[in-house]
Protein backbone atom coordinates (compact mmCIF):
# COMPACT_ATOMS: atom_id res chain seq x y z
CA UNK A 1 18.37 9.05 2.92
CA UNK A 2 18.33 7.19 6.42
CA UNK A 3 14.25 5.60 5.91
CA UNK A 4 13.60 6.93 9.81
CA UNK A 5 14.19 10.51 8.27
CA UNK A 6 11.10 10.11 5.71
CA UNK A 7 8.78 12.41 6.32
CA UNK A 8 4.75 10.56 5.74
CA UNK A 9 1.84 11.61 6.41
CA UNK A 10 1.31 8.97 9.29
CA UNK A 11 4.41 10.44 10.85
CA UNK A 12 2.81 13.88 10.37
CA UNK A 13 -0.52 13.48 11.37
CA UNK A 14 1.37 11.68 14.82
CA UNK A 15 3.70 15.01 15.67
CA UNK A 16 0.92 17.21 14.97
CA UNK A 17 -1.49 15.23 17.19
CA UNK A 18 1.55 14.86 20.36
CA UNK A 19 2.30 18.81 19.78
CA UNK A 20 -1.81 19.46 20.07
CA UNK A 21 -1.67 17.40 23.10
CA UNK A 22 1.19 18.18 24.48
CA UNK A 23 0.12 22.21 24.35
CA UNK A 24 -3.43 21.37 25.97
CA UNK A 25 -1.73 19.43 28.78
CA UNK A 26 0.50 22.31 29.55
CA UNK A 27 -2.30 24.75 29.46
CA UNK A 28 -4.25 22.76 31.91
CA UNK A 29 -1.56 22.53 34.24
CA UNK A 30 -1.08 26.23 34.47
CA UNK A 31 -4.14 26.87 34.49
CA UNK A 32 -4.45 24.43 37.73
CA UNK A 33 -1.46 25.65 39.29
CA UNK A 34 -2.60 29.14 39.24
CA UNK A 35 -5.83 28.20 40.02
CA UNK A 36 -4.86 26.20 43.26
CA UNK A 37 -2.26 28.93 44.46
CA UNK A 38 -4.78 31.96 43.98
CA UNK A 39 -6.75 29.58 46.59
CA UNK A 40 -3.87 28.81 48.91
CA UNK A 41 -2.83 32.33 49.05
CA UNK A 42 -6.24 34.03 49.31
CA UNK A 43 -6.59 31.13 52.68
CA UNK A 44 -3.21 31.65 53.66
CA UNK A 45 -3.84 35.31 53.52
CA UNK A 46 -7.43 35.05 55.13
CA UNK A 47 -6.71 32.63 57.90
CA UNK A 48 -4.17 32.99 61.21
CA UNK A 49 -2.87 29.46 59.48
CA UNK A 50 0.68 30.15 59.40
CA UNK A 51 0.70 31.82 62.96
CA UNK A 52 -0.77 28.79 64.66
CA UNK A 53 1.58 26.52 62.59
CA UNK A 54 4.60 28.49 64.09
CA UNK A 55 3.18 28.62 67.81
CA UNK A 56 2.83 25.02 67.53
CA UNK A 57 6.68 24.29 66.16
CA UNK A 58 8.29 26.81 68.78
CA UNK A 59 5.97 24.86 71.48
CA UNK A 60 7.45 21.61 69.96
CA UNK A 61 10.95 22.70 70.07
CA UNK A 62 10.87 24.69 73.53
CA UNK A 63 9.61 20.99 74.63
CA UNK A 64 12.55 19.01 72.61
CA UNK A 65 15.19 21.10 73.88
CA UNK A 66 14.02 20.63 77.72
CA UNK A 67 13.05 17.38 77.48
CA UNK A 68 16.77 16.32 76.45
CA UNK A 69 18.72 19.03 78.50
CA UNK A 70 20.15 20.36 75.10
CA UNK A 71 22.84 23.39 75.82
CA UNK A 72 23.63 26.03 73.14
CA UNK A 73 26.21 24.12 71.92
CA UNK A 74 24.66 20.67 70.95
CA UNK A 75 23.97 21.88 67.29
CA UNK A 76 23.61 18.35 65.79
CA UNK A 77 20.72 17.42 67.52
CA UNK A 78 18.85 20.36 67.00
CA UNK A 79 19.81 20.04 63.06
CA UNK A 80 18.49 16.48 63.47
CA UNK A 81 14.63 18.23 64.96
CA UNK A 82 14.79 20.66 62.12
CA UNK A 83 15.14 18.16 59.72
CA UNK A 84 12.09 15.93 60.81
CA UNK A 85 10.54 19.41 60.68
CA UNK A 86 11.48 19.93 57.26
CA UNK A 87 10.11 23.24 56.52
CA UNK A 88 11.40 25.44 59.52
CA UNK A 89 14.98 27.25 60.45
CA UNK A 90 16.11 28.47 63.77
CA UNK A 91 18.32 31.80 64.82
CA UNK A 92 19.34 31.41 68.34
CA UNK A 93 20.06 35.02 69.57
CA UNK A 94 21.63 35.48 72.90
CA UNK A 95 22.37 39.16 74.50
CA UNK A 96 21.07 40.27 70.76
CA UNK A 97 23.91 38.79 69.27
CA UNK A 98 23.34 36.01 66.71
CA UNK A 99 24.83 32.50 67.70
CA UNK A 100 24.07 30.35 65.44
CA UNK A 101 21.78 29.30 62.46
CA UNK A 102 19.55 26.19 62.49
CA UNK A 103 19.01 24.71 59.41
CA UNK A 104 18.24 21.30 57.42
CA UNK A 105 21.04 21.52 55.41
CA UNK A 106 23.58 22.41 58.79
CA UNK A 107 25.21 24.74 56.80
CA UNK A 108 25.04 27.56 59.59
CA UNK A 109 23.11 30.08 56.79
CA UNK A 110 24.44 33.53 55.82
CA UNK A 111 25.91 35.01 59.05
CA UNK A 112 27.60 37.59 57.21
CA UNK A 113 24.08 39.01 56.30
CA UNK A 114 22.46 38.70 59.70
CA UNK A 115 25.36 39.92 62.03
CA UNK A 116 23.87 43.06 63.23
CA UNK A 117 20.47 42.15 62.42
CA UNK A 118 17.75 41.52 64.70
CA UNK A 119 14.72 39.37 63.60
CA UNK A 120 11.25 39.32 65.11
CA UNK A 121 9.72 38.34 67.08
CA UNK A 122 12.00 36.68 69.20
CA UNK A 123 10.62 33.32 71.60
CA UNK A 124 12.94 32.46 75.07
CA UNK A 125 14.31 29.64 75.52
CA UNK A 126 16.13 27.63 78.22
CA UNK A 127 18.91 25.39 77.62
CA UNK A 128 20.67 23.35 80.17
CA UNK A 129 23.26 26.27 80.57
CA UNK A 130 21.95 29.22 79.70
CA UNK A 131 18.56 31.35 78.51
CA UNK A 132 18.34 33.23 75.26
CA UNK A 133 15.80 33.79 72.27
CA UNK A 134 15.19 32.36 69.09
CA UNK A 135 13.79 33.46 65.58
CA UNK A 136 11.69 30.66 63.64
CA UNK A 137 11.18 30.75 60.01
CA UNK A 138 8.25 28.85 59.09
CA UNK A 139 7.85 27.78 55.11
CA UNK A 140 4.92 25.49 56.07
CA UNK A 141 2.84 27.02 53.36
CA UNK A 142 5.37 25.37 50.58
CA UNK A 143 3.83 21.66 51.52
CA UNK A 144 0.63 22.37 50.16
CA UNK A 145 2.19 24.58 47.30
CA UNK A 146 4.18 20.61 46.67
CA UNK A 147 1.23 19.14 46.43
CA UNK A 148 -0.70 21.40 44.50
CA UNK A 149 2.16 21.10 41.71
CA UNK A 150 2.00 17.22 42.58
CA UNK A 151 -2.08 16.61 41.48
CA UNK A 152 -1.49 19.33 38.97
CA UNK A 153 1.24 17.49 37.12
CA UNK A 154 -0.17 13.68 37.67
CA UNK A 155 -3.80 15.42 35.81
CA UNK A 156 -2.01 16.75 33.16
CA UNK A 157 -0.05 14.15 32.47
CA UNK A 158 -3.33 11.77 32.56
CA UNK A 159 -4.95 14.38 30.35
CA UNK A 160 -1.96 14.23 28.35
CA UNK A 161 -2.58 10.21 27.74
CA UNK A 162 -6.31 10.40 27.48
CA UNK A 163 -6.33 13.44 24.60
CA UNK A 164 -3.26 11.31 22.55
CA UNK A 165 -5.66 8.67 22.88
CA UNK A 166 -8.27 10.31 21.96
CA UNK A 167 -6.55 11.36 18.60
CA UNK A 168 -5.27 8.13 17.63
CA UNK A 169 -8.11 5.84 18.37
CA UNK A 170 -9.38 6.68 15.22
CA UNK A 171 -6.32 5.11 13.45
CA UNK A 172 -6.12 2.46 16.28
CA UNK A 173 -9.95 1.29 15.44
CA UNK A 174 -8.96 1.63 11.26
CA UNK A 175 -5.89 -0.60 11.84
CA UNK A 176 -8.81 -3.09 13.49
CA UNK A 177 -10.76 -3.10 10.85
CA UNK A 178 -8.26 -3.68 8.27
CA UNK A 179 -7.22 -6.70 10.33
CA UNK A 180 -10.67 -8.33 10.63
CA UNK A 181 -11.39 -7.49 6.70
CA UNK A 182 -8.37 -8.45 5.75
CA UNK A 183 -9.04 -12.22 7.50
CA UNK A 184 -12.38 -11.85 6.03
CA UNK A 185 -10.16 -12.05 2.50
CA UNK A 186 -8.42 -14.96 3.97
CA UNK A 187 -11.30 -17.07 3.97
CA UNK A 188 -11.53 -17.01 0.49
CA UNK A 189 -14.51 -13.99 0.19
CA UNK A 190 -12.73 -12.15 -2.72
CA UNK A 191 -15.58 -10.38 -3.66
CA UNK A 192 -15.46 -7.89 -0.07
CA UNK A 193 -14.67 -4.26 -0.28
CA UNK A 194 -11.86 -3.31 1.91
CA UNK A 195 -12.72 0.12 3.20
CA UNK A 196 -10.71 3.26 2.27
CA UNK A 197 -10.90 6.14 5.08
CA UNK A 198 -8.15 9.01 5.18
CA UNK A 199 -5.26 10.05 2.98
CA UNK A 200 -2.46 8.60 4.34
CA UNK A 201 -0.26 5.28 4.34
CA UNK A 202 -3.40 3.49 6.31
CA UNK A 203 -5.52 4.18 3.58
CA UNK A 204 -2.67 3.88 0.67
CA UNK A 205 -2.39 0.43 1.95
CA UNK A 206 -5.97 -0.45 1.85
CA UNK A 207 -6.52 0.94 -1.72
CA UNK A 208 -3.36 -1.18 -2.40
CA UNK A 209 -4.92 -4.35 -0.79
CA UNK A 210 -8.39 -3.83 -2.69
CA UNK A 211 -5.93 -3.70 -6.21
CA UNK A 212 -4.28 -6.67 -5.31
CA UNK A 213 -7.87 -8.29 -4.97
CA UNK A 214 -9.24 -7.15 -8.15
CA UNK A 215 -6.37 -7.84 -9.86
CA UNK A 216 -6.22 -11.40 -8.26
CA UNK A 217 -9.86 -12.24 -9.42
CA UNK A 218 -9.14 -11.28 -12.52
CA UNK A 219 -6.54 -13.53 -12.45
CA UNK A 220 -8.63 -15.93 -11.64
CA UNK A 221 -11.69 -15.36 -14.52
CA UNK A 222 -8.49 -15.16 -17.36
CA UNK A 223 -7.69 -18.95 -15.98
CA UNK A 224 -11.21 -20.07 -15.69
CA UNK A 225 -11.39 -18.31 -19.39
CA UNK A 226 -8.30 -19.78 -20.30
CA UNK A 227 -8.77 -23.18 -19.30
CA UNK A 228 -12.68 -23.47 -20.75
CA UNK A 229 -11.26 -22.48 -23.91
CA UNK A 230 -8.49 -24.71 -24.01
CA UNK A 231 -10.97 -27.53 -23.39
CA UNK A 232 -12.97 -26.35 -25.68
CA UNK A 233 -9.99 -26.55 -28.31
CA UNK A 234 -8.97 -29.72 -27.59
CA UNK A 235 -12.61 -31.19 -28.11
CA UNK A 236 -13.04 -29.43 -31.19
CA UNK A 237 -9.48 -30.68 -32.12
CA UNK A 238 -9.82 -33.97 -31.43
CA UNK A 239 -12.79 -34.34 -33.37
CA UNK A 240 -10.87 -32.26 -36.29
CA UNK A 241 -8.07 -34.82 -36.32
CA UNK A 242 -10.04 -37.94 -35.57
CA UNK A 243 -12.16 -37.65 -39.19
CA UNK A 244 -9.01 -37.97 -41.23
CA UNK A 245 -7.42 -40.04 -38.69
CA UNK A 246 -10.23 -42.51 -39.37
CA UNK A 247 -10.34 -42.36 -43.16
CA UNK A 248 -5.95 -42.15 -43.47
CA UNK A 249 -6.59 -45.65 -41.65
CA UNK A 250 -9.24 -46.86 -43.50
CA UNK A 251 -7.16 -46.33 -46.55
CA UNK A 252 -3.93 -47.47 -45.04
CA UNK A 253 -5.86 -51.13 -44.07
CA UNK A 254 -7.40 -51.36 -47.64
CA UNK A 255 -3.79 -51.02 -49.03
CA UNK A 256 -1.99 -53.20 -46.15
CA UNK A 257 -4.90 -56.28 -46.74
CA UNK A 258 -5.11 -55.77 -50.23
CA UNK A 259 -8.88 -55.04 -50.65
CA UNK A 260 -8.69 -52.74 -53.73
CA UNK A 261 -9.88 -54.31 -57.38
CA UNK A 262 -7.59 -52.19 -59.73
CA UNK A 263 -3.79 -50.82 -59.73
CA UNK A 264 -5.54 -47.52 -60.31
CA UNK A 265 -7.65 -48.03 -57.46
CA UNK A 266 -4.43 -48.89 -55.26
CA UNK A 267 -2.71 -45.34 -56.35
CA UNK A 268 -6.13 -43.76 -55.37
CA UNK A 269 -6.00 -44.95 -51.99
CA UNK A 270 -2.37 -43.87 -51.78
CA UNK A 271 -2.69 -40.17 -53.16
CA UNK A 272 -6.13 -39.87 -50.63
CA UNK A 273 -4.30 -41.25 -47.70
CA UNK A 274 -1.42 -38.65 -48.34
CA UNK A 275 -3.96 -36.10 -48.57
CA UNK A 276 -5.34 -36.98 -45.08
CA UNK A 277 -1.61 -37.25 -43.90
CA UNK A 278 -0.92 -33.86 -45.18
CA UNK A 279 -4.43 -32.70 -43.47
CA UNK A 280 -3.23 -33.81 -40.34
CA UNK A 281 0.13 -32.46 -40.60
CA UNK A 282 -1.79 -29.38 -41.47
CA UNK A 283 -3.81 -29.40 -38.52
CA UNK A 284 -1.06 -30.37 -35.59
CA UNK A 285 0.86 -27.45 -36.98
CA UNK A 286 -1.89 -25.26 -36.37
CA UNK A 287 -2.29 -26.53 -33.05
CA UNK A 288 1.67 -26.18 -31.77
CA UNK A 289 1.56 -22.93 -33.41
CA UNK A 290 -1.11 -21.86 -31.04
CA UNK A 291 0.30 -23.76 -27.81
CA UNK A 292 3.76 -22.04 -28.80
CA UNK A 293 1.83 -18.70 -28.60
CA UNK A 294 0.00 -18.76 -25.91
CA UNK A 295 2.89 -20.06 -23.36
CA UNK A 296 5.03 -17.54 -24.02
CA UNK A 297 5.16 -14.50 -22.17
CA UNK A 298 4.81 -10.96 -23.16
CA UNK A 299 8.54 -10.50 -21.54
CA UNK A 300 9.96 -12.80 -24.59
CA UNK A 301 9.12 -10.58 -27.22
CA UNK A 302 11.87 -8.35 -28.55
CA UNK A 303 9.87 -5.19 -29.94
CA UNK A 304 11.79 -2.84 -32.57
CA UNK A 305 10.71 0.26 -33.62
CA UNK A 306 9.55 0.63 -37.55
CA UNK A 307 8.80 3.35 -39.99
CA UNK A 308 4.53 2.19 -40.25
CA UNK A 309 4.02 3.28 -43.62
CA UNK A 310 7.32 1.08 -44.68
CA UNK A 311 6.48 -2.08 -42.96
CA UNK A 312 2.67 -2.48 -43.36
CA UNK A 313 3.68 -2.05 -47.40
CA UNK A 314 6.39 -4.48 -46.82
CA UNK A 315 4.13 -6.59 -45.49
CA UNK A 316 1.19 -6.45 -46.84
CA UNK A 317 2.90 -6.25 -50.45
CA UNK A 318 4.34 -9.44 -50.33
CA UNK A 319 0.78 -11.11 -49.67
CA UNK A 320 -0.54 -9.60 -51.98
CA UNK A 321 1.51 -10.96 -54.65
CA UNK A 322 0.94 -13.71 -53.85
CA UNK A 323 -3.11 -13.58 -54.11
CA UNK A 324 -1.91 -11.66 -57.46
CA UNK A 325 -0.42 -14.75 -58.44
CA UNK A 326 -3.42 -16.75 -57.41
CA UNK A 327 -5.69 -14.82 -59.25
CA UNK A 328 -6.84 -12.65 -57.04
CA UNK A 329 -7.57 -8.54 -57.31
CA UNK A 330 -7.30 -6.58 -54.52
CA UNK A 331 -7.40 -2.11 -53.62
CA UNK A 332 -4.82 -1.32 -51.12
CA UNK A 333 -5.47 2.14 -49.70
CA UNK A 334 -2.01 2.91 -47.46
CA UNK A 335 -2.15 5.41 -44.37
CA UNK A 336 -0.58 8.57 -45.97
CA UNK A 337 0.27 9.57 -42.23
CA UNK A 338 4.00 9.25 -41.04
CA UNK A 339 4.21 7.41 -38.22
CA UNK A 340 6.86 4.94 -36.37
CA UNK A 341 5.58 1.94 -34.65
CA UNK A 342 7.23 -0.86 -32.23
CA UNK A 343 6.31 -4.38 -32.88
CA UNK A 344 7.65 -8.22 -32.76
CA UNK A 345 8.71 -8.82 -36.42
CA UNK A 346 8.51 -12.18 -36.60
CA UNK A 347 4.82 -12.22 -34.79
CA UNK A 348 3.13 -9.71 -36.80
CA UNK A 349 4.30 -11.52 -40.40
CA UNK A 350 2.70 -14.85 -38.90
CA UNK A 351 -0.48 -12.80 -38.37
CA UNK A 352 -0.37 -11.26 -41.54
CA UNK A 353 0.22 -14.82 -43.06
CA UNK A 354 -2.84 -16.10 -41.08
CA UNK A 355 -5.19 -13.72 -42.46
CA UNK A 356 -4.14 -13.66 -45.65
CA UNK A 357 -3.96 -17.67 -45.88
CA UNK A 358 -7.89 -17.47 -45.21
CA UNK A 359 -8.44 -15.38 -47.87
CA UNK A 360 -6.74 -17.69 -50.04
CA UNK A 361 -9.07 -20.34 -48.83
CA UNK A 362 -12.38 -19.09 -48.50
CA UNK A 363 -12.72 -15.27 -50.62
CA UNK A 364 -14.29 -15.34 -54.21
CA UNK A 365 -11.58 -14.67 -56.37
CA UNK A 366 -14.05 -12.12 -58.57
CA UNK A 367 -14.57 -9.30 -55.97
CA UNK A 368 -11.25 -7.83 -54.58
CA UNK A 369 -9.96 -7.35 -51.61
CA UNK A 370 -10.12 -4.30 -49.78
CA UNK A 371 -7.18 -3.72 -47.32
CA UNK A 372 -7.40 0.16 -45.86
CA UNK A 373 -4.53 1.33 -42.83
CA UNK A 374 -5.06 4.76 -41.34
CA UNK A 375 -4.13 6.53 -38.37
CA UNK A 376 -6.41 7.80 -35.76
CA UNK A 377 -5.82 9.41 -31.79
CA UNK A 378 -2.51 7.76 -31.17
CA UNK A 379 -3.87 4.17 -32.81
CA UNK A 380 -2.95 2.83 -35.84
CA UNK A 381 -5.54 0.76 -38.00
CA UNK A 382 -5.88 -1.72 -41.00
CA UNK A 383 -8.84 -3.17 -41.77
CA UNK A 384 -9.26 -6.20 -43.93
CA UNK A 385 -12.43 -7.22 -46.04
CA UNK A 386 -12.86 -9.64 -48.80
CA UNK A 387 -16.07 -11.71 -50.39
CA UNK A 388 -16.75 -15.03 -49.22
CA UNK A 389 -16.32 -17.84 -51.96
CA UNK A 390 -20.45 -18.84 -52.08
CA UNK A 391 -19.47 -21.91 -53.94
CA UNK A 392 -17.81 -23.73 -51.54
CA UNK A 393 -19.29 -26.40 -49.96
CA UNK A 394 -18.37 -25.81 -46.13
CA UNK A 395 -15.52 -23.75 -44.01
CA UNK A 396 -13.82 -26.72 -42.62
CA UNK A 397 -11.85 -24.57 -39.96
CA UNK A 398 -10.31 -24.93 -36.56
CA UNK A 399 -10.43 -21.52 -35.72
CA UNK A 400 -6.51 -21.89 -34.50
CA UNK A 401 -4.72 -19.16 -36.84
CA UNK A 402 -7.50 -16.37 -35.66
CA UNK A 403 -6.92 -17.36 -31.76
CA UNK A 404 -3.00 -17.41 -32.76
CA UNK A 405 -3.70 -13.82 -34.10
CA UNK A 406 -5.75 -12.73 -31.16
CA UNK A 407 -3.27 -13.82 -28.75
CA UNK A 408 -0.47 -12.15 -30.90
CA UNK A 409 -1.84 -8.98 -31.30
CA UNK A 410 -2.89 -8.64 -27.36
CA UNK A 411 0.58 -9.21 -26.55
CA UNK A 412 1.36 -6.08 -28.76
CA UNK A 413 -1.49 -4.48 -26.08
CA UNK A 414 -3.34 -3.64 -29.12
CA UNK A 415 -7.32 -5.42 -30.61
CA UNK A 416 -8.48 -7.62 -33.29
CA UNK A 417 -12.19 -7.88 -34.36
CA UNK A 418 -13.57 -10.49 -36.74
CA UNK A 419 -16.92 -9.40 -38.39
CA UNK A 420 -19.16 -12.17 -40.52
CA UNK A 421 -21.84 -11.17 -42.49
CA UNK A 422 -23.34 -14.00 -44.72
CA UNK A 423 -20.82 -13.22 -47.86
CA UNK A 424 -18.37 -10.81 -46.39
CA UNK A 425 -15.88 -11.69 -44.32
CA UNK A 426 -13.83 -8.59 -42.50
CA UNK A 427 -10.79 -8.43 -39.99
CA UNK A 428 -9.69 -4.93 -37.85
CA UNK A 429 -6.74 -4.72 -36.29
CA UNK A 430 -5.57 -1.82 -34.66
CA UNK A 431 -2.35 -1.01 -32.15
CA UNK A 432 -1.10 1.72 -30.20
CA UNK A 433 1.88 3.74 -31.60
C-alpha cells in the first residue's frame, strides 16, 4: 500500500481539525453575509438611496450626451459611459418604440422581450438630431452587496487560519519541546525524562526516544559492570598465575644451576615444577574458556529443541558416574513432568562439567549429593547441593568456571544462584521452556 494512503492518527486528528475549521468558517460567513444584507436591504428599503443614485446617473448622462453632441446613432460611445458606470443600462425609446439597448456588455439586450413594452418612468433626452426618452436601470445596490461578500470572505478565511491554528499549536508547541529535550539529551544528560502527551505518532515517538535512553544507559552500567569485573579478573588472575609462576621458576633455576644435594632431590624439583606447569595450564584454560564465552554473542548459539526429562538424565548421568567412580554417593530426584526444552548442547554440558568438577574438588565424599529438577510456571529447575570437604586446607579458586556458567546460562535467558553456607555448598539453575 502507497505509504501516503496510511491512515495515522496524526493524519486523523489533522482532517478532523481542517473539517472543524473549515465548517466554523463557513458558518461565519453566512452568518455575515446574511447579516450584512438584512442591513443593506432594510437601508435600501428605508432610504430614497437608489432614487437619488439614478437622478444623479440620468443627470450625468443627459450632460455626456450634450456635452459631445452624441446623435441616436453613436452607440459606441454611449457603451463606453455605461461601462465607466458599471452598474447601469439604458433603453432609448423614441415615439414609444424601443431603439436600442445600452449595455456594458454592447450586446443590444433582449429586444425580442421588450418590443411592445414600455418601461417607466421614462427621462427626455436631446441628441444632436433628434429628442426622445430613455429608461435607466440602476443595479447600484450590487456594489455594496460586492463588498459585503468581499470582508465577509477575507474574515472567514482569516478565521479560517486563526481556528487551524488554534488547533494545531498544541502539536506545534509539543514538536518544540521535543526539540529542546531532545538537545537537552545531546548534551550528554541521559538521566532527563522526555515528556509523553497524546496518543498519537508525536507521543509514540517520544515513548520511543525515552526507550532508546533507558536502554542506552543500561548499556552503559553492563560496560561499566563489564569492564570493573574484567579488571577485577585480571588482578585476581594475575596474582593466581604469578604464585606458581614464581615457584615453577624457582624450581626450574635450582635444576638449570644445579643447587639440589641428591638425585632424589633433582626428580622432586622436576615432578613439583610439572605440577606448577600443569597448574598453570590449568588456570589459562580457565581463563580462555571464559574470554571465549563472554565474546560471543547470543546470535552464535544454535539452540535445538530436547525432550527435558531425556537430556538432564543424559547429562547429569554421566557425571554422576563419574563421582560414582570417585567415591562419591549421590540422590538424584528427576522431574517426573514431560516437558521439551531448547538449549545450546555443547554450552550446557560445559556447565554441567563446571559444577560437577567443583564437587569433585571441594564436597566431602561421606554425605551425598543431592541433585533435584522439577518443573514450575513455564520454568524448569535443578538444584544442586553437596557438603563441603571440612578437611581441606583452603578453596584455592578463580571463580572462572561459575562466571563461565553465569554467562552461559544468561545467554539461554534463564538464572543461576550460588548459595554458601559454612559446610554446604548449593547451585540453582533454572530456564524458561
Amino acid at each position: 500500500m502507497n505509504k501516503l494512503f496510511i491512515w495515522s492518527k496524526l493524519k486523523i486528528e489533522l482532517i478532523l481539525c481542517l473539517l472543524v475549521t473549515f465548517s466554523v468558517s463557513v458558518a461565519v460567513f453566512f452568518l455575515l453575509h446574511a447579516a450584512g444584507e438584512g442591513i443593506l436591504d432594510s437601508y435600501f428599503n428605508e432610504t430614497s438611496f437608489i432614487q437619488n443614485q439614478t437622478d444623479l446617473a440620468v443627470s450625468q448622462f443627459r450632460n455626456f450626451v450634450s456635452d459631445n453632441g452624441l446623435t441616436i446613432n453613436d452607440r459606441e460611445k454611449m457603451v463606453s459611459w455605461v461601462r465607466s458606470e458599471k452598474y447601469v443600462i439604458i433603453y432609448i425609446y423614441k415615439e414609444n418604440n424601443l431603439v436600442t439597448i445600452i449595455d456594458s456588455n454592447n450586446s443590444g439586450g433582449n429586444r425580442e422581450y421588450l418590443d411592445g413594452l414600455i418601461l417607466s418612468p421614462l427621462y427626455n433626452i436631446e441628441f444632436s438630431d433628434t429628442k426622445a426618452q430613455m429608461y435607466m436601470e440602476c443595479f447600484f445596490e450590487y456594489k455594496f452587496y460586492y463588498i459585503i461578500t468581499f470582508f465577509g470572505v477575507a474574515i472567514s478565511f482569516f478565521l479560517f487560519i486563526l481556528v487551524f491554528l488554534f488547533f494545531i499549536n498544541k502539536k506545534t508547541s509539543y514538536i518544540g519541546m521535543l526539540e529542546k529535550e531532545i538537545k537537552i539529551l545531546e548534551g550528554g544528560n541521559l538521566d532527563y525524562q522526555i515528556s509523553i502527551k497524546g496518543k498519537d505518532e508525536l507521543s509514540s515517538l517520544a515513548q520511543s526516544i525515552n526507550e532508546m535512553r533507558q536502554s542506552f544507559i543500561k548499556k552503559l552500567e553492563n560496560e561499566d559492570k563489564a569492564r570493573s569485573a574484567n579488571s577485577e579478573l585480571v588482578t585476581a588472575m594475575s596474582h593466581d598465575l604469578r604464585t606458581p609462576l614464581t615457584a615453577l621458576v624457582g624450581y626450574l633455576d635450582i635444576i638449570e644451576y644445579k643447587k639440589y644435594k641428591t638425585d632424589a632431590n633433582l626428580k622432586q624439583y622436576i615432578h613439583n615444577s610439572r605440577e606448577k606447569a600443569y597448574q598453570i595450564k590449568y588456570l589459562s584454560d580457565k581463563l580462555f574458556e571464559y574470554f571465549t564465552v563472554s565474546n560471543a554473542n547470543e546470535e552464535d548459539l544454535e539452540l535445538e529443541i530436547f525432550d527435558g526429562n531425556e537430556l538432564v538424565q543424559q547429562i547429569v548421568n554421566e557425571q554422576l558416574l563419574i563421582l560414582q567412580n570417585n567415591g562419591f554417593h549421590f540422590e538424584f530426584d528427576l522431574c517426573d513432568t514431560p516437558f521439551n526444552i531448547e538449549v545450546n548442547l555443547i554450552s550446557i554440558r560445559r556447565v554441567f562439567d563446571n559444577i560437577f568438577s567443583n564437587i569433585m574438588k571441594y564436597a566431602d565424599k561421606s554425605v551425598p549429593v543431592k541433585i533435584i529438577s522439577y518443573v514450575e510456571k513455564q520454568l524448569f529447575f535443578i538444584d544442586i547441593e553437596n557438603r563441603i570437604n571440612s578437611k581441606l586446607k583452603a578453596v584455592n579458586g578463580t571463580g572462572l568456571g561459575m562466571k563461565t556458567c553465569e554467562k552461559i546460562i544468561k545467554e539461554h535467558n534463564g538464572k543461576i544462584a550460588v548459595t554458601r553456607t559454612a559446610d554446604i555448598y548449593s547451585v540453582h539453575i533454572s530456564l524458561h521452556l
